[in-house]
Protein backbone atom coordinates (compact mmCIF):
# COMPACT_ATOMS: atom_id res chain seq x y z
CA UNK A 1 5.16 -2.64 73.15
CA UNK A 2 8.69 -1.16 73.47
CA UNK A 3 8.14 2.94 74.55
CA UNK A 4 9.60 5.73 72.19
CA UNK A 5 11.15 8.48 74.34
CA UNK A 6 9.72 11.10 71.90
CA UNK A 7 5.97 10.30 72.85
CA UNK A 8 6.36 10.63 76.47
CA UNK A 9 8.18 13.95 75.60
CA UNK A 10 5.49 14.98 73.52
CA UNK A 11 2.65 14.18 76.58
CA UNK A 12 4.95 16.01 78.99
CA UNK A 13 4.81 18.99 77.30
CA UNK A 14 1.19 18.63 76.41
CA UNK A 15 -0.08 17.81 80.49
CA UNK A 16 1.94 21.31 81.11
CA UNK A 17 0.10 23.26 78.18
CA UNK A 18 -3.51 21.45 79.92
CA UNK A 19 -2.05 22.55 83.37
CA UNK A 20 -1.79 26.03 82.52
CA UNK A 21 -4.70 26.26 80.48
CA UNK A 22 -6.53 25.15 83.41
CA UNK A 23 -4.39 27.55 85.75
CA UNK A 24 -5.93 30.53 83.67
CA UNK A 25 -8.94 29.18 83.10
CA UNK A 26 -9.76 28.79 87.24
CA UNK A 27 -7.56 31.81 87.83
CA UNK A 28 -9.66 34.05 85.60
CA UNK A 29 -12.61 32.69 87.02
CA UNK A 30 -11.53 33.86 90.40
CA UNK A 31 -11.18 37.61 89.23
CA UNK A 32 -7.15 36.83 88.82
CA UNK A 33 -6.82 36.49 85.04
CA UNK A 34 -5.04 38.42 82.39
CA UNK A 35 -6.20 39.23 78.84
CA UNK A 36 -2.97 37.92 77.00
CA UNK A 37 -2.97 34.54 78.99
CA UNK A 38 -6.34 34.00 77.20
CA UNK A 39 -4.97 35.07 73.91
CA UNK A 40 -2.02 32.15 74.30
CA UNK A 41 -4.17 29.36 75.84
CA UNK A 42 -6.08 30.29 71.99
CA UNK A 43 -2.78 29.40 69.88
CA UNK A 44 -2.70 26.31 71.67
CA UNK A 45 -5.99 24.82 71.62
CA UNK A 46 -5.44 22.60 68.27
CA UNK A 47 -2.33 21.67 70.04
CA UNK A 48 -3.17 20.16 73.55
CA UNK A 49 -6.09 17.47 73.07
CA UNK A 50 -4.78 16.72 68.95
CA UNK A 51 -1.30 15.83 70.73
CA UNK A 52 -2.37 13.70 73.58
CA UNK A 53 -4.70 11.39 71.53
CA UNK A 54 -2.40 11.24 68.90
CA UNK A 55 0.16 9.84 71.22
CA UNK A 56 -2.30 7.52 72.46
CA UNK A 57 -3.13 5.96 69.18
CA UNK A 58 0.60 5.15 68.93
CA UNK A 59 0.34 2.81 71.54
CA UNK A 60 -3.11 1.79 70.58
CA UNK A 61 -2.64 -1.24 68.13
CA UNK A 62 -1.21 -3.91 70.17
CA UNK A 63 -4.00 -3.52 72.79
CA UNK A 64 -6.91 -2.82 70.28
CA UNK A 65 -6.13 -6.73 69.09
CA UNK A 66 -6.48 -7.58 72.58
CA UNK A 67 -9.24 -10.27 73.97
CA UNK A 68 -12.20 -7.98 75.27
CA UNK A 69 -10.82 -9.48 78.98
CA UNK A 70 -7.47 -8.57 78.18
CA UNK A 71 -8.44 -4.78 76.93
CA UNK A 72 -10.41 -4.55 80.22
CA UNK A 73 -7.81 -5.25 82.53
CA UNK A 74 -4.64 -3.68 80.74
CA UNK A 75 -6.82 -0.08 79.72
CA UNK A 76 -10.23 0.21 79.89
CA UNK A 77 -10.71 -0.70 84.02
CA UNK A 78 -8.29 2.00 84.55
CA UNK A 79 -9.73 4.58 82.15
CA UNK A 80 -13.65 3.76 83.94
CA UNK A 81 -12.02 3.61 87.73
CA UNK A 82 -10.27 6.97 87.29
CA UNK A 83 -12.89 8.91 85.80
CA UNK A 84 -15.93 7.61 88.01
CA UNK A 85 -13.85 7.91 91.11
CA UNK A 86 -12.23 11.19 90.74
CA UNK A 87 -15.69 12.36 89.24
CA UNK A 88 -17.75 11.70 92.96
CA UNK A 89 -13.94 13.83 94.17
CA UNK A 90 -14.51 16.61 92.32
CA UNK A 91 -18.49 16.80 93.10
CA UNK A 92 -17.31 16.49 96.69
CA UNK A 93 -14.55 19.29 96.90
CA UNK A 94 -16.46 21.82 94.51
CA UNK A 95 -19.52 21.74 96.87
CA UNK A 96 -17.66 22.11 100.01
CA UNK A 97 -15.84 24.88 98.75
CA UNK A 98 -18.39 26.04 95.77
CA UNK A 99 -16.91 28.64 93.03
CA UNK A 100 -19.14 30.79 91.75
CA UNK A 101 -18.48 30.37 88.07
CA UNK A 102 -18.83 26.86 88.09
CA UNK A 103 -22.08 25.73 89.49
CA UNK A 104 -21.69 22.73 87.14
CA UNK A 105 -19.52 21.36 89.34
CA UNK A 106 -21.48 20.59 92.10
CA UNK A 107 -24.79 19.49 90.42
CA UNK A 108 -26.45 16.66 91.72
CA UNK A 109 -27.66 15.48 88.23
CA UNK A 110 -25.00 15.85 86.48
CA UNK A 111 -22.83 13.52 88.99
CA UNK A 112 -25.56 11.24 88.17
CA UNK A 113 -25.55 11.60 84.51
CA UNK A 114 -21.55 11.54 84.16
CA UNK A 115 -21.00 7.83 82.48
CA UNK A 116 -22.76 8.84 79.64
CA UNK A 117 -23.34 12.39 79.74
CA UNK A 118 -19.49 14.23 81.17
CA UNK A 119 -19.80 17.83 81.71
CA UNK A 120 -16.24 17.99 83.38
CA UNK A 121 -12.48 18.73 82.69
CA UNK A 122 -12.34 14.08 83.04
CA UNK A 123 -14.12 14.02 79.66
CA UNK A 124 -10.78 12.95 78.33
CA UNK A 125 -10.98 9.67 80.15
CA UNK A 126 -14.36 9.13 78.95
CA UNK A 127 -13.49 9.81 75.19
CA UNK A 128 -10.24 7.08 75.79
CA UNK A 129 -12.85 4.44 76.68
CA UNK A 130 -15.12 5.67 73.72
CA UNK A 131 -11.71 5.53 71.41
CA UNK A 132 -10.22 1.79 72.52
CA UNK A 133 -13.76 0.47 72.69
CA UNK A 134 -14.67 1.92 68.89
CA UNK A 135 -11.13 1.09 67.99
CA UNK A 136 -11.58 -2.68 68.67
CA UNK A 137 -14.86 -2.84 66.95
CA UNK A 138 -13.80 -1.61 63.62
CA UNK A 139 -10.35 -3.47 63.30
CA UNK A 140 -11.11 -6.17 61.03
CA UNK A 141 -14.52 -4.48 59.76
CA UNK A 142 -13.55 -1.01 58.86
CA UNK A 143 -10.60 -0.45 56.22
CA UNK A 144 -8.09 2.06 57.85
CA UNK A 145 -9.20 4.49 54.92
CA UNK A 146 -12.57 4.62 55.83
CA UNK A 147 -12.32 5.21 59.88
CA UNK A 148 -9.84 8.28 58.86
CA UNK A 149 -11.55 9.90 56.38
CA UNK A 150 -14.95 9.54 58.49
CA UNK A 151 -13.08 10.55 61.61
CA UNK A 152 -11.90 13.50 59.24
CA UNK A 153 -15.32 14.43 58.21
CA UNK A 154 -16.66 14.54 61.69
CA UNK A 155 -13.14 16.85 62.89
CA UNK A 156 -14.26 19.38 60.49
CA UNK A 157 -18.05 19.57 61.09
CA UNK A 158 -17.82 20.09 64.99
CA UNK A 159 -15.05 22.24 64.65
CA UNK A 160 -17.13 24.64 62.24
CA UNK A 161 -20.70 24.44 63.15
CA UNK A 162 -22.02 21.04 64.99
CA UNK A 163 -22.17 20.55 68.40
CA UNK A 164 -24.38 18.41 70.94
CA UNK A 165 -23.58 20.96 73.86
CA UNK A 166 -21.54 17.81 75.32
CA UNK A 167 -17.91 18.66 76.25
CA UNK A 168 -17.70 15.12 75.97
CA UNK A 169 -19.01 14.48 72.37
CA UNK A 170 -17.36 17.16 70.81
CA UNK A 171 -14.19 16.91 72.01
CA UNK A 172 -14.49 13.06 70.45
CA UNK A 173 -15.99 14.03 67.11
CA UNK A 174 -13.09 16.59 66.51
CA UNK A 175 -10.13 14.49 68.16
CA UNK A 176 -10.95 11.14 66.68
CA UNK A 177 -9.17 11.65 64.15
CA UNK A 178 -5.96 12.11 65.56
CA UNK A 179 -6.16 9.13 67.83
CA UNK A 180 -6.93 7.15 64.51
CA UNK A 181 -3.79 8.72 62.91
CA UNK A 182 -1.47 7.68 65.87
CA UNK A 183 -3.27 3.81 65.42
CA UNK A 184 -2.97 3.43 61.60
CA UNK A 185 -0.66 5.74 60.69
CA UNK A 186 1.99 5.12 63.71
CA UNK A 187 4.79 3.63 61.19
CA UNK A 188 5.02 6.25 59.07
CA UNK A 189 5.04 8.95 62.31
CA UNK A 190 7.94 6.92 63.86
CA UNK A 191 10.06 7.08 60.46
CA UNK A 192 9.38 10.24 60.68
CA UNK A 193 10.89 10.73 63.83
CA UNK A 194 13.61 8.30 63.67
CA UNK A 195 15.77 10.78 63.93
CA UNK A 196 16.07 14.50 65.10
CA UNK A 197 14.68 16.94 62.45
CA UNK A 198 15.24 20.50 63.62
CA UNK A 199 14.99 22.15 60.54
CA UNK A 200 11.96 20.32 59.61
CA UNK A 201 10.14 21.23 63.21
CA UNK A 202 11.22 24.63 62.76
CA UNK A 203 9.63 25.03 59.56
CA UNK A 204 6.42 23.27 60.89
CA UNK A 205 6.03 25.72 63.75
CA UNK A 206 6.52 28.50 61.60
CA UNK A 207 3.74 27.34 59.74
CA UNK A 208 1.84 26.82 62.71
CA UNK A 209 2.44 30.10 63.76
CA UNK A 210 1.75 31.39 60.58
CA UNK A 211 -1.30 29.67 59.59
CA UNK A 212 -2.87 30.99 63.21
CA UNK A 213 -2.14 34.71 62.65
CA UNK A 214 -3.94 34.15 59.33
CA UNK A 215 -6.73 32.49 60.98
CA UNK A 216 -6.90 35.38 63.59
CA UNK A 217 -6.48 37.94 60.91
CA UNK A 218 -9.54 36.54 58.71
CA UNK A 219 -11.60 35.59 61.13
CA UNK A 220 -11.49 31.85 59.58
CA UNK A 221 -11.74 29.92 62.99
CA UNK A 222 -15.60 28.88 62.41
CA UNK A 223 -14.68 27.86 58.26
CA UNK A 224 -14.79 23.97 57.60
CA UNK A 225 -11.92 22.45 57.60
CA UNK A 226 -9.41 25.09 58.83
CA UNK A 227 -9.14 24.46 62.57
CA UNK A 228 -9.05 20.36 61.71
CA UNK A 229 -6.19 21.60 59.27
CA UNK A 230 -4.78 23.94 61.68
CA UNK A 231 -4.29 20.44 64.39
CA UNK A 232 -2.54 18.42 61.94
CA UNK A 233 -0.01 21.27 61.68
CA UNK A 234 0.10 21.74 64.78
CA UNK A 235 0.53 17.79 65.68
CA UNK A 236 3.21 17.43 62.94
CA UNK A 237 5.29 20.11 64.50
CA UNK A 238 4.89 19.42 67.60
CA UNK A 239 6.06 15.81 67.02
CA UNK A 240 8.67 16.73 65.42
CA UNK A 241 9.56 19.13 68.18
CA UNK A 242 8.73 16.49 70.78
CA UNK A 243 12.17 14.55 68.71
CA UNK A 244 14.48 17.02 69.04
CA UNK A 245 13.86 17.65 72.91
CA UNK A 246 14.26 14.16 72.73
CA UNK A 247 18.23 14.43 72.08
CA UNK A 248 18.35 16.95 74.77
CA UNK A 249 19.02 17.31 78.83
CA UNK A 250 15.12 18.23 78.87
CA UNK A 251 14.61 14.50 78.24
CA UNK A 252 14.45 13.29 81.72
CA UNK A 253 12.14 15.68 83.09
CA UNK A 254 9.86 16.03 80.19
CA UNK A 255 9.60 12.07 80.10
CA UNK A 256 8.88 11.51 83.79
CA UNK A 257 5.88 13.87 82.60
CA UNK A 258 4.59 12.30 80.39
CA UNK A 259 5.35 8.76 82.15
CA UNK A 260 2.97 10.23 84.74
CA UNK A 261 0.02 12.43 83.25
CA UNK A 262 -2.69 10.83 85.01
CA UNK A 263 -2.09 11.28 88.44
CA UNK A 264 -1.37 14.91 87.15
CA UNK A 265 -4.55 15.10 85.14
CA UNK A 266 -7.27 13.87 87.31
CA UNK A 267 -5.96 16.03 90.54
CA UNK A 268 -4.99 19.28 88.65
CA UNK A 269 -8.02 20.80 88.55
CA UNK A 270 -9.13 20.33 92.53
CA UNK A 271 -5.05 21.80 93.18
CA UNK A 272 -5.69 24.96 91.26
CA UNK A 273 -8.91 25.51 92.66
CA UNK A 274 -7.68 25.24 95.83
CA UNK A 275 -5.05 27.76 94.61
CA UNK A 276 -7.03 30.33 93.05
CA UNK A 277 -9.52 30.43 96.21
CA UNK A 278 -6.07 31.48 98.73
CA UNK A 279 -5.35 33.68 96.44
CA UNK A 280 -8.82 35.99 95.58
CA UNK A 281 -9.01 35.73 99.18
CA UNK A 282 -5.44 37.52 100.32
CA UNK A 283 -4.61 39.15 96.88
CA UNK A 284 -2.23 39.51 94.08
CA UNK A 285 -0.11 42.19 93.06
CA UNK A 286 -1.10 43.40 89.79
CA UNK A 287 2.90 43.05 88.18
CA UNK A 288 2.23 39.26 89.55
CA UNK A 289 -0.31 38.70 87.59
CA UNK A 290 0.71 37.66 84.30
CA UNK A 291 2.83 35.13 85.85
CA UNK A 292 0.47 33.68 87.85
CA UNK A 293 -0.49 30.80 85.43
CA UNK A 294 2.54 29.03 84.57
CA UNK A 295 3.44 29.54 88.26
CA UNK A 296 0.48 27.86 89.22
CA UNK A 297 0.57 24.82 86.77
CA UNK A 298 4.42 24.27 88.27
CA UNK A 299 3.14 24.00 91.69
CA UNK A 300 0.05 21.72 91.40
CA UNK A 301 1.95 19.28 89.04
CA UNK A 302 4.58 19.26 91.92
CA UNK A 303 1.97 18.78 93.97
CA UNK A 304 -0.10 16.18 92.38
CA UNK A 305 3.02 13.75 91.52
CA UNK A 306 4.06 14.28 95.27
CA UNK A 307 0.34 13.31 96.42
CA UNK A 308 0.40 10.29 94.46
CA UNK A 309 3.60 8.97 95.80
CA UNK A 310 2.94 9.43 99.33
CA UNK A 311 -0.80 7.66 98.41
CA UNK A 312 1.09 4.93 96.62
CA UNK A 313 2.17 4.12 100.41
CA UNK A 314 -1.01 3.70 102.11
CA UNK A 315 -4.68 2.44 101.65
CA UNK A 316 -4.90 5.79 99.44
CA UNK A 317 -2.92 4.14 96.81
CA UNK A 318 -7.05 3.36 94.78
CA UNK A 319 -7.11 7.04 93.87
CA UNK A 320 -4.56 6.02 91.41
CA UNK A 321 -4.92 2.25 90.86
CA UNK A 322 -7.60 -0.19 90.19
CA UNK A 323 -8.86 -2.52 92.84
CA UNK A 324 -8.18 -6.02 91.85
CA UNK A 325 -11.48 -7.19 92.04
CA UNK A 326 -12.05 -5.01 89.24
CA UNK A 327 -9.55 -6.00 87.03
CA UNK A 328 -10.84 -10.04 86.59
CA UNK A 329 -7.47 -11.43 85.72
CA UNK A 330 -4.99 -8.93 86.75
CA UNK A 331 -3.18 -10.30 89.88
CA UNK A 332 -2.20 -6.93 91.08
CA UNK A 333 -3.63 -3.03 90.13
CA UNK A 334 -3.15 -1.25 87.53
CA UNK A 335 -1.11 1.64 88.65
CA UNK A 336 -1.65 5.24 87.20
CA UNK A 337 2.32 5.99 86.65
CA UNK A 338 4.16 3.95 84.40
CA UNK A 339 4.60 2.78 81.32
CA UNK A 340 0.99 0.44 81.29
CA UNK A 341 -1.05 3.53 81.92
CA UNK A 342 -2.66 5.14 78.70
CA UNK A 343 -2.35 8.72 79.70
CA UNK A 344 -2.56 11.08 77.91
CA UNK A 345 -5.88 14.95 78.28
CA UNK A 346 -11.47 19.95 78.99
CA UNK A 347 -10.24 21.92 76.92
C-alpha cells in the first residue's frame, strides 16, 4: 500500500511527544524533574498512544486480509521479535545499573511473565500483535459498526473507572478504538486530509485546548466518556495538523521520524536512563532544568537512529530485524526502518 506523507508526519511528531514524556518521566525519577513538565506531558496524554494506533490502523487493511503466513512474516514476527528481545535488554541494563524507582524493571518474574502479562514502556508492541491478530479475526465476522462501537464502549470504561492493573490491557481497552478508526474509517480520514486544512486544524486544537482546561477546571478526567471524547479531538486535530506540516520544509525531518519509530522506541528508554543516571550523579543547574526534557528526547533519538545504522552493519543488525528463520517465507529480515515496519508507541 502506497504511503501518505501526512501519517509518517503525524508518527514523527508523536515518537517525539513519547520521547519526552519518557525524558521527564526517568528524569523526575532521578530527582531532576520539574512540576510544569508534568503538567504538559498531562495535555498530551489523549494525544500520543490515540495518534500512533490510529496511524497504524491506516495501514492496517491490506495486511489484516493477509494469509495467517503472510501476516506473520510482513508484521506480526517483527512486532513478537522486537518486544521479546528488547524485553530480556531492558531486564539486563536495569539490573546492572538498577534505578531506584523502578524495581519493576529488573524483576525476575515479570521477565518471565512478559508475553502475556507486559509491565514495561514495550507494551505498545504487545497491544500491535493483540490489534492485527483481533483485527484479522473479526473481518468477515464482525460488521465494522459493531467492533467500533464495542471498541468505544471499552475506551470509555477504562478511561473512567476499569482497570486490570495491566499497563498492557488498559492501554488496549482504551486505544482500540482508534486503531479500529484508522482500519474502517481510513477513507473518510484521507478525504479529509486530501488537502491542507489550516483553518480547520486550528479550530480543532483550539478545541483541544479548550476542552482540556475545562476538563482541568471541573475535575471531569475520571467522568465516562470525556477523556475517550477528549482523544478523538485530539486525533482529529492532530491529523489535520500532521497535513499542513505536510506542505512544509518540516516534511523531511518529521517523515524520516516517523519512517523510523521503532528503532527509536524500543532503545529510548535504556538512552535516557543512561542519561538521567550521568546526570543525578554530576548535577544540574537549577535554570537548566526545565529544559532538560526536550533536550534529552533530542539526544537519545539522535542517538538511537545513529545506533541502529551502525548495527545495520554488523552481526548487531537482529536488534532491529528478524532472523530469517523466523520469518518462514521471507527470504531476507524484516528490517525495523522503512516503510514495511508497523511502527508506531507506556504511557
Amino acid at each position: 500500500m502506497q504511503r501518505v506523507e501526512w501519517v509518517d508526519v503525524a508518527k514523527g511528531l508523536a515518537i517525539v511527544l513519547v520521547a519526552i514524556y519518557h525524558a521527564n518521566l526517568l528524569l523526575s525519577q532521578s530527582g531532576l524533574g520539574v512540576p510544569v513538565w508534568d503538567d504538559i506531558n498531562a495535555v498530551f496524554v489523549t494525544v500520543r498512544m490515540p495518534l500512533f494506533f490510529l496511524a497504524a490502523g491506516i495501514f492496517a487493511a491490506s495486511v489484516v486480509q493477509r494469509p495467517w503466513r503472510m501476516l506473520w512474516a510482513s508484521r506480526l514476527a517483527l512486532l513478537v521479535w522486537a518486544f521479546l528481545l528488547w524485553t530480556v535488554i531492558r531486564f539486563v541494563y536495569f539490573s546492572v545499573v538498577p534505578m531506584e524507582l523502578r524495581p519493576f524493571e529488573t524483576s525476575v518474574t515479570r521477565l518471565l511473565a512478559a508475553p502475556v502479562w507486559p509491565t514495561s514502556g514495550l507494551w505498545f508492541l504487545h497491544a500491535l500483535v493483540v490489534f492485527f491478530v483481533a483485527s484479522k479475526l473479526m473481518w468477515t465476522h464482525v460488521p465494522p459498526a459493531w467492533q467500533l462501537g464495542l471498541a468505544a464502549v471499552c475506551s470509555v470504561a477504562f478511561f473512567s473507572y476499569l482497570s486490570v492493573r495491566n499497563l498492557s490491557y488498559d492501554g488496549m481497552a482504551r486505544y482500540f478504538l482508534f486503531f479500529l478508526a484508522g482500519l474502517h474509517l481510513r477513507g473518510r480520514i484521507l478525504s479529509m486530509t486530501a488537502k491542507p486544512r489550516p483553518a480547520a486544524a486550528a479550530l480543532a486544537l483550539f478545541a483541544f485546548g479548550g476542552a482540556v482546561v475545562a476538563v482541568k477546571v471541573f475535575d471531569l478526567a475520571a467522568a465516562p466518556g470525556v477523556l475517550t471524547l477528549l482523544g478523538i479531538v485530539a486525533v482529529t486535530g492532530s491529523v489535520l495538523l500532521a497535513r499542513v506540516l505536510a506542505a512544509t520544509p518540516l516534511v523531511r525531518p518529521l517523515t524520516f521520524l516517523g519512517r523510523n519509530t521503532l528503532p527509536i522506541y524500543v532503545a529510548h528508554v535504556i538512552l535516557i536512563a543512561m542519561v538521567a543516571t550521568v546526570l543525578a550523579k554530576v548535577g544540574v543547574p537549577g535554570e537548566w532544568l526545565i529544559a532538560l526534557p526536550p533536550l534529552v528526547a533530542a539526544a537519545v533519538i539522535a542517538v538511537a537512529l545513529l545506533a541502529e545504522r551502525l548495527a545495520s552493519r554488523s552481526v548487531l543488525r537482529f536488534l532491529y530485524a528478524v532472523p530469517p528463520p523466523l520469518l518462514f517465507e521471507a527470504a531476507r529480515p524484516v528490517r525495523l526502518p522503512g516503510a514495511q515496519q508497523p511502527s508506531l508507541s507506556k504511557d
